[in-house]
PDB file of N, CA and C in Angstrom:
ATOM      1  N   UNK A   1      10.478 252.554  51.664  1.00  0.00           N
ATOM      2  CA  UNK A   1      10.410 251.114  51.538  1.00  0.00           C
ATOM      3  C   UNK A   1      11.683 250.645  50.844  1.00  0.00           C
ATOM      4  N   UNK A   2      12.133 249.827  51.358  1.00  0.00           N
ATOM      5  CA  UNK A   2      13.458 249.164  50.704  1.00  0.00           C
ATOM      6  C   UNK A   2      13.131 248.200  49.574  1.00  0.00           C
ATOM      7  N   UNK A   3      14.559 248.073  48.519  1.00  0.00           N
ATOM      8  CA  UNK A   3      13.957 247.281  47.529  1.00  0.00           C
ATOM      9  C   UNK A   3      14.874 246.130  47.721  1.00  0.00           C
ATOM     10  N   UNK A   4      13.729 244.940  48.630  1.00  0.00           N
ATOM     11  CA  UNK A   4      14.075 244.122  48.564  1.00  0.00           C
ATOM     12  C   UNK A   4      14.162 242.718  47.624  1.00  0.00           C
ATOM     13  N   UNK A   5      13.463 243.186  46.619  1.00  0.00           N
ATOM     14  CA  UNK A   5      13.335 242.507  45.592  1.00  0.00           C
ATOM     15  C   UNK A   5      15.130 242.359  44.630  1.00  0.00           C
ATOM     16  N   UNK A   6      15.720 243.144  45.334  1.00  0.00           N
ATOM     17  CA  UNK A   6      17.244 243.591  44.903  1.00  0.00           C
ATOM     18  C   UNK A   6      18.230 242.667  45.704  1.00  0.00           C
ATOM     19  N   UNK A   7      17.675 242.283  46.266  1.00  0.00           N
ATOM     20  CA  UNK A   7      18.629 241.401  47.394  1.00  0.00           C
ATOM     21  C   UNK A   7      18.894 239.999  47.225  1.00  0.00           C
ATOM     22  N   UNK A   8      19.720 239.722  46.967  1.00  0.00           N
ATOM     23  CA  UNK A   8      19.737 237.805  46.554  1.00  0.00           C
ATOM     24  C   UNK A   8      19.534 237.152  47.191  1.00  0.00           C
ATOM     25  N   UNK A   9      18.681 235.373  47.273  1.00  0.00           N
ATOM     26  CA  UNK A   9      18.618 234.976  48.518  1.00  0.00           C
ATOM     27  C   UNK A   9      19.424 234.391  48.827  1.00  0.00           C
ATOM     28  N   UNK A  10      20.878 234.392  48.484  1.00  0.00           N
ATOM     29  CA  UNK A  10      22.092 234.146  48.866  1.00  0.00           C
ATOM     30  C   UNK A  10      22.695 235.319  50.240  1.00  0.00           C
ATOM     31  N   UNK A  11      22.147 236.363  50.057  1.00  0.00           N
ATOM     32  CA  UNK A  11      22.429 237.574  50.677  1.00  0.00           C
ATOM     33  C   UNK A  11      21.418 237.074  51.764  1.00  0.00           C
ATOM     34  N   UNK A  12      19.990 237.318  51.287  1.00  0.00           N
ATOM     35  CA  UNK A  12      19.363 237.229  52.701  1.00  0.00           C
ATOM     36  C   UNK A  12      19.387 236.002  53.656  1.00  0.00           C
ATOM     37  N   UNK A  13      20.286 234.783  52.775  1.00  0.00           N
ATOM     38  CA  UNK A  13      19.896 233.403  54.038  1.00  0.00           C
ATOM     39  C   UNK A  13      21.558 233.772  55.045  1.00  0.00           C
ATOM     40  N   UNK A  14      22.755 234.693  54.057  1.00  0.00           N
ATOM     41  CA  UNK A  14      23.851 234.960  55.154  1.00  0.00           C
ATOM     42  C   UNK A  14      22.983 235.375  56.593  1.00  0.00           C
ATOM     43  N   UNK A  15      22.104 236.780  56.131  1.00  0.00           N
ATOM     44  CA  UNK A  15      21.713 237.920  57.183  1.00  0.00           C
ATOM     45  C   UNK A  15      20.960 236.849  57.831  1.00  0.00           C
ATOM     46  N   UNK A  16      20.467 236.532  58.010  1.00  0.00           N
ATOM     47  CA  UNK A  16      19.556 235.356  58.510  1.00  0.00           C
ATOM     48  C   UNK A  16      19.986 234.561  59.537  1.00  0.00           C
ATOM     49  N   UNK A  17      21.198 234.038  58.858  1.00  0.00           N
ATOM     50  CA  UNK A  17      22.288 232.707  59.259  1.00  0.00           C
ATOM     51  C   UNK A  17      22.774 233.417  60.631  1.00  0.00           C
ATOM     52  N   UNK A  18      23.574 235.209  60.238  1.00  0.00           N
ATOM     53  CA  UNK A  18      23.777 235.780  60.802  1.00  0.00           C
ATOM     54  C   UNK A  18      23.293 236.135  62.585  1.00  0.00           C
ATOM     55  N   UNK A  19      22.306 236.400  61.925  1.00  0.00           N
ATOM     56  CA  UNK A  19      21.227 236.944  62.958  1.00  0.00           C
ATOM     57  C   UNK A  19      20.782 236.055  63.766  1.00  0.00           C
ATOM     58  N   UNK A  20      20.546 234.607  63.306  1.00  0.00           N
ATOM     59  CA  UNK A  20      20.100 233.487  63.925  1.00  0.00           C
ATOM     60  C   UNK A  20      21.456 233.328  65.308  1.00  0.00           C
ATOM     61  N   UNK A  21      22.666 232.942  64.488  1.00  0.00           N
ATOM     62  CA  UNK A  21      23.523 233.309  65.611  1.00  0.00           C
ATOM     63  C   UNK A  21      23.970 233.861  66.211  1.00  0.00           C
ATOM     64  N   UNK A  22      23.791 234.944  65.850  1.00  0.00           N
ATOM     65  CA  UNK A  22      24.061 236.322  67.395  1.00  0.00           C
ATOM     66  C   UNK A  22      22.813 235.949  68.230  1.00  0.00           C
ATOM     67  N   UNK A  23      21.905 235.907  67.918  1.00  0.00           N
ATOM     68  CA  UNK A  23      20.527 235.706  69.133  1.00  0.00           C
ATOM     69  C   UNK A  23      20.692 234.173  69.506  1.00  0.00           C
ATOM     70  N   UNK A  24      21.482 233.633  69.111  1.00  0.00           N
ATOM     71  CA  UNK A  24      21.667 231.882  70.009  1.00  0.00           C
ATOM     72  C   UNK A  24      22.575 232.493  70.366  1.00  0.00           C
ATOM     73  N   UNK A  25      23.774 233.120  70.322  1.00  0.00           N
ATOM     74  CA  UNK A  25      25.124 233.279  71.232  1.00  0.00           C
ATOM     75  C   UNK A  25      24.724 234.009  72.147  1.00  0.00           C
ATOM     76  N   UNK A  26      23.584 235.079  71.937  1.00  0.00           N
ATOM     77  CA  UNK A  26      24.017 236.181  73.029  1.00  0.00           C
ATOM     78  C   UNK A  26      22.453 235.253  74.179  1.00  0.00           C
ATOM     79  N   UNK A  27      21.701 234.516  74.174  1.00  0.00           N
ATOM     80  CA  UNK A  27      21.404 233.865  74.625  1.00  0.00           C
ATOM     81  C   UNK A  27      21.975 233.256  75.734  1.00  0.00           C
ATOM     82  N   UNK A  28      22.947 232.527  74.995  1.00  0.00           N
ATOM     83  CA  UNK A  28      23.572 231.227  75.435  1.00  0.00           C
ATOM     84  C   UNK A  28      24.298 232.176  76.158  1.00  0.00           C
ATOM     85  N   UNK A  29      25.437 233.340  76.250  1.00  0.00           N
ATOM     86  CA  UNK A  29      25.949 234.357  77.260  1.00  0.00           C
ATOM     87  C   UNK A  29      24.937 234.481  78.500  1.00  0.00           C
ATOM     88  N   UNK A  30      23.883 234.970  78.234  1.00  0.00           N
ATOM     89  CA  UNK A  30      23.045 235.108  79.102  1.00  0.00           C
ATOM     90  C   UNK A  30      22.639 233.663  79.962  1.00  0.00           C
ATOM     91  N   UNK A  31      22.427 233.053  79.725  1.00  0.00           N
ATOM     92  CA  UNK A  31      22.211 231.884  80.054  1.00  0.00           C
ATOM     93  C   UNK A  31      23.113 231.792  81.328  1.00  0.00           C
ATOM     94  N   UNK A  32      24.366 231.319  80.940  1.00  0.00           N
ATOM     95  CA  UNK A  32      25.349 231.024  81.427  1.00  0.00           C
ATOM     96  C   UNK A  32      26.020 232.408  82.080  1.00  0.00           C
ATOM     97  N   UNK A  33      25.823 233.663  82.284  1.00  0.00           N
ATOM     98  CA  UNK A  33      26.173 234.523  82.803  1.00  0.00           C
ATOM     99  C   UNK A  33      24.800 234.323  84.582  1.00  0.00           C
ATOM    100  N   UNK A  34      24.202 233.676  83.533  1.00  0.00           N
ATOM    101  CA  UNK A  34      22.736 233.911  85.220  1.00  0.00           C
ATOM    102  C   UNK A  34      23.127 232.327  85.789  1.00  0.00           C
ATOM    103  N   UNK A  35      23.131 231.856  85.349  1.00  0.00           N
ATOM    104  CA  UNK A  35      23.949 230.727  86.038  1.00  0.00           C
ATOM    105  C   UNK A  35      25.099 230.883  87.315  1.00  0.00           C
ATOM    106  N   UNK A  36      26.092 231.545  86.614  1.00  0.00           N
ATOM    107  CA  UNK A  36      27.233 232.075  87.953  1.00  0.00           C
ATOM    108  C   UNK A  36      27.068 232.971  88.844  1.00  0.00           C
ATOM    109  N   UNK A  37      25.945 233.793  88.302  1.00  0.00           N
ATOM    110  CA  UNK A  37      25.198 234.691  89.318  1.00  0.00           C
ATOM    111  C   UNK A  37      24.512 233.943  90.544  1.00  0.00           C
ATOM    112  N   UNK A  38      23.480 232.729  89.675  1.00  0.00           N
ATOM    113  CA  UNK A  38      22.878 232.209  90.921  1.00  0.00           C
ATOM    114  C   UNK A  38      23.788 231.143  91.892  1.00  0.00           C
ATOM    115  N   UNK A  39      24.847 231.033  91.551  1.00  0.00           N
ATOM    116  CA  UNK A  39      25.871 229.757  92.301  1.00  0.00           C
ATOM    117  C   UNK A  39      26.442 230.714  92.937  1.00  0.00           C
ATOM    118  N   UNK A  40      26.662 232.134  92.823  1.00  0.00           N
ATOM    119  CA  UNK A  40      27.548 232.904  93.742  1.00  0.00           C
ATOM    120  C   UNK A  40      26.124 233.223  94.632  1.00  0.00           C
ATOM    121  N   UNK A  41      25.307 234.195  94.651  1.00  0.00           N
ATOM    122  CA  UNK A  41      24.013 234.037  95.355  1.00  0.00           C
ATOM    123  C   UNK A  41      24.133 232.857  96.477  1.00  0.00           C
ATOM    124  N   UNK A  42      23.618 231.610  95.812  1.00  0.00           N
ATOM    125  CA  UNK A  42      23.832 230.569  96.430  1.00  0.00           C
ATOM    126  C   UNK A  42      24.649 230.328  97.490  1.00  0.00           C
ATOM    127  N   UNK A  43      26.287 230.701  97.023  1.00  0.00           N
ATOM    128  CA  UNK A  43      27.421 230.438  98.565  1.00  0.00           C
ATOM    129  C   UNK A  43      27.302 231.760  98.904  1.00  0.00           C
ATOM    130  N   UNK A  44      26.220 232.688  99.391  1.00  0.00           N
ATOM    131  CA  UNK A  44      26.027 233.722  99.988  1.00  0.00           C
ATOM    132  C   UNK A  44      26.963 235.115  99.881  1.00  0.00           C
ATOM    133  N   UNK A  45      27.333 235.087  98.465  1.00  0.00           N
ATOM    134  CA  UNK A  45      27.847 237.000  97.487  1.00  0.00           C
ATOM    135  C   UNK A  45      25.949 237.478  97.391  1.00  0.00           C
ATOM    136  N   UNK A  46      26.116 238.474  97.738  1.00  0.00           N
ATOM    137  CA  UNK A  46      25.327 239.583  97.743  1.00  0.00           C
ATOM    138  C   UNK A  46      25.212 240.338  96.047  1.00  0.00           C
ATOM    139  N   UNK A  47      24.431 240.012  95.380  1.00  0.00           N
ATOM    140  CA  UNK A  47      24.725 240.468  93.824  1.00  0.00           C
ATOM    141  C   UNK A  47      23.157 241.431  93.020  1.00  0.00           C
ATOM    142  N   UNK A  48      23.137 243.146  93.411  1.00  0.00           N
ATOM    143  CA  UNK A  48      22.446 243.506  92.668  1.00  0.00           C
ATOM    144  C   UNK A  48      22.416 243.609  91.371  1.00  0.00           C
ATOM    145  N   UNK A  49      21.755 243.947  90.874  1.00  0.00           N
ATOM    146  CA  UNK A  49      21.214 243.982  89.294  1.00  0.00           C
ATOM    147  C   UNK A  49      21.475 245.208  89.331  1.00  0.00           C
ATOM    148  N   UNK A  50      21.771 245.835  88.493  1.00  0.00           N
ATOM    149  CA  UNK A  50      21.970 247.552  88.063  1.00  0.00           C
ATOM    150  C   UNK A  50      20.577 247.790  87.817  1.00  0.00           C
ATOM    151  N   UNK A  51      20.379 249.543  87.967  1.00  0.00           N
ATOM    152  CA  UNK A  51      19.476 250.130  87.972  1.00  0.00           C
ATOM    153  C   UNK A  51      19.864 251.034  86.713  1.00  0.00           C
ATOM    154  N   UNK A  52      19.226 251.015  85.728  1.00  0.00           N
ATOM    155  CA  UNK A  52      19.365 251.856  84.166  1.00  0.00           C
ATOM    156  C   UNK A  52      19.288 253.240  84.794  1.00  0.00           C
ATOM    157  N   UNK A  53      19.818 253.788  84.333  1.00  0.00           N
ATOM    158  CA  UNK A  53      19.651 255.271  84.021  1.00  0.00           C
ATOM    159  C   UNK A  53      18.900 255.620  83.438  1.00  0.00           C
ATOM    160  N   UNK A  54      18.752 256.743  83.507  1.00  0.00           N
ATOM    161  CA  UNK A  54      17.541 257.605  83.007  1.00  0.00           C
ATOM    162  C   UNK A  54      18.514 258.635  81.558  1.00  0.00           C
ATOM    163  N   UNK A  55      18.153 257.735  80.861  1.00  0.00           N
ATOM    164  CA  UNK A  55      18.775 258.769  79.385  1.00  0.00           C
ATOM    165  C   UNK A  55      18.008 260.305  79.552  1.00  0.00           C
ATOM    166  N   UNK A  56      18.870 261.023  79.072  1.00  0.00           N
ATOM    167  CA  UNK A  56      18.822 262.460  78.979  1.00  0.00           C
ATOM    168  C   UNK A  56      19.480 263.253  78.024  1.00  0.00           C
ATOM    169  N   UNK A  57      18.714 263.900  77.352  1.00  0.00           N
ATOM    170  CA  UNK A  57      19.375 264.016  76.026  1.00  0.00           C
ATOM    171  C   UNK A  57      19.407 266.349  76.376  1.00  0.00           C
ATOM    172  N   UNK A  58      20.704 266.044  75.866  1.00  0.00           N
ATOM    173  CA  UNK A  58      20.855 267.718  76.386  1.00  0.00           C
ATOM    174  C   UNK A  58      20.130 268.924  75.617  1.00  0.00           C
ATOM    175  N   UNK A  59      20.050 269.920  76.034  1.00  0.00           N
ATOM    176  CA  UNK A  59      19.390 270.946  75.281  1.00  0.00           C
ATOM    177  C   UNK A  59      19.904 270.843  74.164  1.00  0.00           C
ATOM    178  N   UNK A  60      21.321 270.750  74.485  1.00  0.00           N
ATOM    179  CA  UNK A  60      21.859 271.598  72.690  1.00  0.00           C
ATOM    180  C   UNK A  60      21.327 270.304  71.435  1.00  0.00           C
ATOM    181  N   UNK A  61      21.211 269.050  72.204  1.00  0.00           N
ATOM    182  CA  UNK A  61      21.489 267.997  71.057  1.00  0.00           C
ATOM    183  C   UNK A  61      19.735 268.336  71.102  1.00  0.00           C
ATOM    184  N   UNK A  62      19.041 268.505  71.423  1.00  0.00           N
ATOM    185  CA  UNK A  62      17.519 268.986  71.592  1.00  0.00           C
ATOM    186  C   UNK A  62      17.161 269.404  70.155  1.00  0.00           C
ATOM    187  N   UNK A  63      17.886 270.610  70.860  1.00  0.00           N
ATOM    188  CA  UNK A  63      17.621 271.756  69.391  1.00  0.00           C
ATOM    189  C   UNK A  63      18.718 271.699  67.961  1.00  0.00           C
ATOM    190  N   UNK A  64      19.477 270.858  67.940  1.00  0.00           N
ATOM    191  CA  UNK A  64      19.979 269.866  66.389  1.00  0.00           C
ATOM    192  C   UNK A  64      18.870 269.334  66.513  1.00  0.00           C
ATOM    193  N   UNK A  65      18.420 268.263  66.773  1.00  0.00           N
ATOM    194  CA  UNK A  65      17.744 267.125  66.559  1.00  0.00           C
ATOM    195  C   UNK A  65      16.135 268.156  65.932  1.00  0.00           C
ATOM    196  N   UNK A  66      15.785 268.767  66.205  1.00  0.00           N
ATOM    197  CA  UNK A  66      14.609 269.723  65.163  1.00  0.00           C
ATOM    198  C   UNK A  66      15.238 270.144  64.498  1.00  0.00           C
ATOM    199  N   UNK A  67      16.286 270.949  64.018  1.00  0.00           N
ATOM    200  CA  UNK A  67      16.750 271.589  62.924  1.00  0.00           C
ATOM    201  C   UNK A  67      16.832 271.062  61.973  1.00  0.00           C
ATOM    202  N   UNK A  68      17.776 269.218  62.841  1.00  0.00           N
ATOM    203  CA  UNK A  68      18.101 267.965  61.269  1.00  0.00           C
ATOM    204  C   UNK A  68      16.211 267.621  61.200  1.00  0.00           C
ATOM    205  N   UNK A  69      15.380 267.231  61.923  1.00  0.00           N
ATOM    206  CA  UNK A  69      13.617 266.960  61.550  1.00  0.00           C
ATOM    207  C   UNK A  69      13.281 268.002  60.212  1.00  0.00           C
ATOM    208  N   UNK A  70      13.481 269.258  60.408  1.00  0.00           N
ATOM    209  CA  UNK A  70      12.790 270.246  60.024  1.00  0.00           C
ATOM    210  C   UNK A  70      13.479 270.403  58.481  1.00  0.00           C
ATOM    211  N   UNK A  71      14.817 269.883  58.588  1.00  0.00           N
ATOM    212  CA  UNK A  71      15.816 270.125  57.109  1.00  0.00           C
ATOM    213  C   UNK A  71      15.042 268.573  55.857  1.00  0.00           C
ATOM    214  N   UNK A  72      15.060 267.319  57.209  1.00  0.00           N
ATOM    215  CA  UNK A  72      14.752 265.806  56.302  1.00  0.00           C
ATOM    216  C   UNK A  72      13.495 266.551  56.074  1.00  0.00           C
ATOM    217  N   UNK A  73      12.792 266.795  56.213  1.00  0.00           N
ATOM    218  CA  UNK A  73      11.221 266.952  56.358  1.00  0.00           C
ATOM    219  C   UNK A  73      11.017 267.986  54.521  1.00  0.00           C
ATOM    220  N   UNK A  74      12.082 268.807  54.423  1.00  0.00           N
ATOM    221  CA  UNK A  74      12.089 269.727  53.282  1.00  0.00           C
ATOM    222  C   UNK A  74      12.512 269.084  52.178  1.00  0.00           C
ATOM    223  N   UNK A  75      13.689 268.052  52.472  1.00  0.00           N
ATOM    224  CA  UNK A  75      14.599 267.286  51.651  1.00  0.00           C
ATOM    225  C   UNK A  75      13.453 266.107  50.926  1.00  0.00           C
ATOM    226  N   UNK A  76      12.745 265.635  51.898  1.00  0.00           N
ATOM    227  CA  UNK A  76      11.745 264.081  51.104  1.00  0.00           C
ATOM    228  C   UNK A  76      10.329 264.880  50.994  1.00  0.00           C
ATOM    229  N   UNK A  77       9.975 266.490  51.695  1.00  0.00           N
ATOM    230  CA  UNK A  77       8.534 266.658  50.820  1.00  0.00           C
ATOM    231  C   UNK A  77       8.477 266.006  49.418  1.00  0.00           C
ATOM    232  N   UNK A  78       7.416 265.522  49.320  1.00  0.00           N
ATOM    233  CA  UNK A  78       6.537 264.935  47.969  1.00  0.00           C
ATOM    234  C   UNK A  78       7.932 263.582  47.426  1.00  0.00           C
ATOM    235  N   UNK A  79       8.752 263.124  48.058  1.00  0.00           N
ATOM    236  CA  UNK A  79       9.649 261.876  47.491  1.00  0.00           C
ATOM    237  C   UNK A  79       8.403 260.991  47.915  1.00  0.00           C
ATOM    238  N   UNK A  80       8.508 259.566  47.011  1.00  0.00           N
ATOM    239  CA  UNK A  80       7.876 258.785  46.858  1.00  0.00           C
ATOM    240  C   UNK A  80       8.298 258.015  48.198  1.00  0.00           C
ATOM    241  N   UNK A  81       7.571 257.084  48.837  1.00  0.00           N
ATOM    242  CA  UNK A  81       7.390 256.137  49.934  1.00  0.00           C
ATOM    243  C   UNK A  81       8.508 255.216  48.618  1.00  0.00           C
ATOM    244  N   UNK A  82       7.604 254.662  47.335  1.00  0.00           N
ATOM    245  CA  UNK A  82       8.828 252.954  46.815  1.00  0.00           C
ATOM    246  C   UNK A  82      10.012 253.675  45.941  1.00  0.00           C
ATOM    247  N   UNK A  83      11.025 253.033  46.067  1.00  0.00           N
ATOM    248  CA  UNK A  83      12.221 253.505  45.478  1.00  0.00           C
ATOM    249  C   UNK A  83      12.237 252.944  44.329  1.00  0.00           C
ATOM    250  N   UNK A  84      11.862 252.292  43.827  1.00  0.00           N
ATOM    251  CA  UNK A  84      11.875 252.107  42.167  1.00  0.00           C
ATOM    252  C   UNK A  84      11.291 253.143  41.610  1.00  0.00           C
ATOM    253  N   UNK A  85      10.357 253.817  41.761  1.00  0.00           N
ATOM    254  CA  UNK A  85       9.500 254.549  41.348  1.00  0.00           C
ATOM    255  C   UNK A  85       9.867 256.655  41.431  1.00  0.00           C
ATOM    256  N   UNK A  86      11.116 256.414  42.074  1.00  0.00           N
ATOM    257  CA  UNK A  86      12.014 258.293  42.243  1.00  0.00           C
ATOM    258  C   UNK A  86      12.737 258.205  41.108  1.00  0.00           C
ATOM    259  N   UNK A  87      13.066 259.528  41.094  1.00  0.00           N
ATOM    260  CA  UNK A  87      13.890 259.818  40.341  1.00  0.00           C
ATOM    261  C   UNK A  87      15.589 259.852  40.415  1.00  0.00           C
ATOM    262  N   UNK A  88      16.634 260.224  39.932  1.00  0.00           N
ATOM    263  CA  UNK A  88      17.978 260.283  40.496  1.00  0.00           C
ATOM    264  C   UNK A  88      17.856 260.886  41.460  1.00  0.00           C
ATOM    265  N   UNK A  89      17.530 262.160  41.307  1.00  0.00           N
ATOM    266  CA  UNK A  89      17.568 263.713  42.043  1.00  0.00           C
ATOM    267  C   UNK A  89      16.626 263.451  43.479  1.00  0.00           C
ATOM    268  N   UNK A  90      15.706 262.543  43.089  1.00  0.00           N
ATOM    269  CA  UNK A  90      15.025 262.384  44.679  1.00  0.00           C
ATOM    270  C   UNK A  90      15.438 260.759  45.393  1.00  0.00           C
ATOM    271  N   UNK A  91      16.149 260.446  44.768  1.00  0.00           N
ATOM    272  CA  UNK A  91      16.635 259.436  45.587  1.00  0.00           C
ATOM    273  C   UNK A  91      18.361 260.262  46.157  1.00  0.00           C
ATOM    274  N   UNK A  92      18.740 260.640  45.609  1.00  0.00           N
ATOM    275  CA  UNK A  92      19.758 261.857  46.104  1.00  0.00           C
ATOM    276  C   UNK A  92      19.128 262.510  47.452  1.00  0.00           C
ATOM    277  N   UNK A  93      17.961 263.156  46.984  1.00  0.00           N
ATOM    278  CA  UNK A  93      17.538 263.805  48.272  1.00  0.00           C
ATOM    279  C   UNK A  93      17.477 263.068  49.372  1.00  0.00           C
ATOM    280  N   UNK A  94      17.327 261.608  48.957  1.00  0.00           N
ATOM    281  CA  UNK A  94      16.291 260.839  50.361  1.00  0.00           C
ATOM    282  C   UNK A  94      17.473 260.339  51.197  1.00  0.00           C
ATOM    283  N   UNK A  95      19.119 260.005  50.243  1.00  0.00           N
ATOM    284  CA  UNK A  95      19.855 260.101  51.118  1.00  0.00           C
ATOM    285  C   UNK A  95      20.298 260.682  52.073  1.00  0.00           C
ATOM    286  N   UNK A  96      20.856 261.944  51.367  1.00  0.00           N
ATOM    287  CA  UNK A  96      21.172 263.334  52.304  1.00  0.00           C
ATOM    288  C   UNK A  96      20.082 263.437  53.358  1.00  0.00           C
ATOM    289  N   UNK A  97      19.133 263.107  53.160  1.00  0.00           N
ATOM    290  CA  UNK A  97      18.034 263.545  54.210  1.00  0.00           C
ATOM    291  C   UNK A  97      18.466 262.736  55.440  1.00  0.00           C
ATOM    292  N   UNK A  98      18.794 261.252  55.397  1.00  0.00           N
ATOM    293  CA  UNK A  98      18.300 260.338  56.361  1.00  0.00           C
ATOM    294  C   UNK A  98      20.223 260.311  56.591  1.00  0.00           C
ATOM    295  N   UNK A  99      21.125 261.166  56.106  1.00  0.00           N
ATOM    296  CA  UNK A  99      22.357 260.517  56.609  1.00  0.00           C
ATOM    297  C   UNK A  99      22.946 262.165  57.537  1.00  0.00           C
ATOM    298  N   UNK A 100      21.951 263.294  56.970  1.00  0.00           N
ATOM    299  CA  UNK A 100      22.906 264.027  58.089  1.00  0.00           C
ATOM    300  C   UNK A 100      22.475 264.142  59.408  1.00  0.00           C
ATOM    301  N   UNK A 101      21.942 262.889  60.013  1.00  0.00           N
ATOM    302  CA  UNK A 101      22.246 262.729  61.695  1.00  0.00           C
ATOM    303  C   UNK A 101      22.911 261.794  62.192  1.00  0.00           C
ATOM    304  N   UNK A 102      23.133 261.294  60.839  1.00  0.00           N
ATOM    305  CA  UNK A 102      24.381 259.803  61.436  1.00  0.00           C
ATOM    306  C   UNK A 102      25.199 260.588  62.598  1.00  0.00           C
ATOM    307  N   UNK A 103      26.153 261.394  62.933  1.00  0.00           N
ATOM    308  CA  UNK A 103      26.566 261.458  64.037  1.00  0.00           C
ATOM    309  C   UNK A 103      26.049 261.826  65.245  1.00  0.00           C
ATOM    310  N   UNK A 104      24.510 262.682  65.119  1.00  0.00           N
ATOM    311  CA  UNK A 104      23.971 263.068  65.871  1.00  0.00           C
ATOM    312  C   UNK A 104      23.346 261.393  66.745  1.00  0.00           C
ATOM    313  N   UNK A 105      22.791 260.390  66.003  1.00  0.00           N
ATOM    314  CA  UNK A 105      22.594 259.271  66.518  1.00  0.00           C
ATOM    315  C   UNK A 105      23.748 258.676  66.765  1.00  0.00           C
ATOM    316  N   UNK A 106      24.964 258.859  66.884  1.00  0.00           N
ATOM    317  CA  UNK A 106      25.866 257.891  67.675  1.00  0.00           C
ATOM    318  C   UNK A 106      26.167 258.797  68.999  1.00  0.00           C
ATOM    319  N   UNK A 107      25.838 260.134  68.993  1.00  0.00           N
ATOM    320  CA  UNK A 107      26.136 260.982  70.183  1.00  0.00           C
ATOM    321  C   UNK A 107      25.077 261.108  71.068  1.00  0.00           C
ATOM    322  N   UNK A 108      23.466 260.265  70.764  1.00  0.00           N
ATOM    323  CA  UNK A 108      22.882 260.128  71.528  1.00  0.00           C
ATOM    324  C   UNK A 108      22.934 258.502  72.105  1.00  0.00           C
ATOM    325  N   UNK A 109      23.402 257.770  72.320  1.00  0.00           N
ATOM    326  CA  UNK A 109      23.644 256.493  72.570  1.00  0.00           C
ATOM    327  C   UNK A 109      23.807 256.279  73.923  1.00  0.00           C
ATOM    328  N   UNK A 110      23.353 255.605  74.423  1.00  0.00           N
ATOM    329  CA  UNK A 110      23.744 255.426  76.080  1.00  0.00           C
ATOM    330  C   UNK A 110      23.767 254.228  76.254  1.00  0.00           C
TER     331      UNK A 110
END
């Protein structure tokens, strides 16, 4: 659990402010991206939609991805769920736990 009681609401009305406008901009992209789609449609361009892929995640990143489960899993036994309430040494742990797959999650990304 995060301690959000730590956060100013100067901080949270930026993230907010933030967030509010990326989801009106990327909207408003969309919007106006289906717009020129349907006017080309319209004077008769032929325009499929892509078909997603099928993510596939390889053996090898397979078997990291249990090794880093099986390591966090040793690292936060018995750490507390609220962070006010750990100690140095297990809030230490809870980092290390949750940061050595940072690269493994940018190498699964598609």
């Amino acid at each position: 659990m995060a301690d959000s009681a730590g956060i100013s609401d100067e901080d949270k009305a930026t993230v907010t402010g933030y967030n509010r406008d990326d989801c009106a901009s990327t909207r408003a992209l969309r919007t106006w991206l289906e717009a020129v789609r349907s006017g080309l449609i319209a004077q008769g361009t032929t325009i499929e939609r892509p078909v997603p892929k099928v993510a596939e995640i390889s053996e090898k990143l397979d078997d990291w991805q249990k090794r880093v489960e099986s390591l966090i899993a040793r690292l936060t036994g018995g750490i507390p769920d609220v962070v006010v309430v750990r100690t140095a040494e297990e809030q230490a742990r809870w980092l290390l736990a949750f940061t050595l797959d940072w690269h493994g999650r940018e190498m699964k990304a598609v």
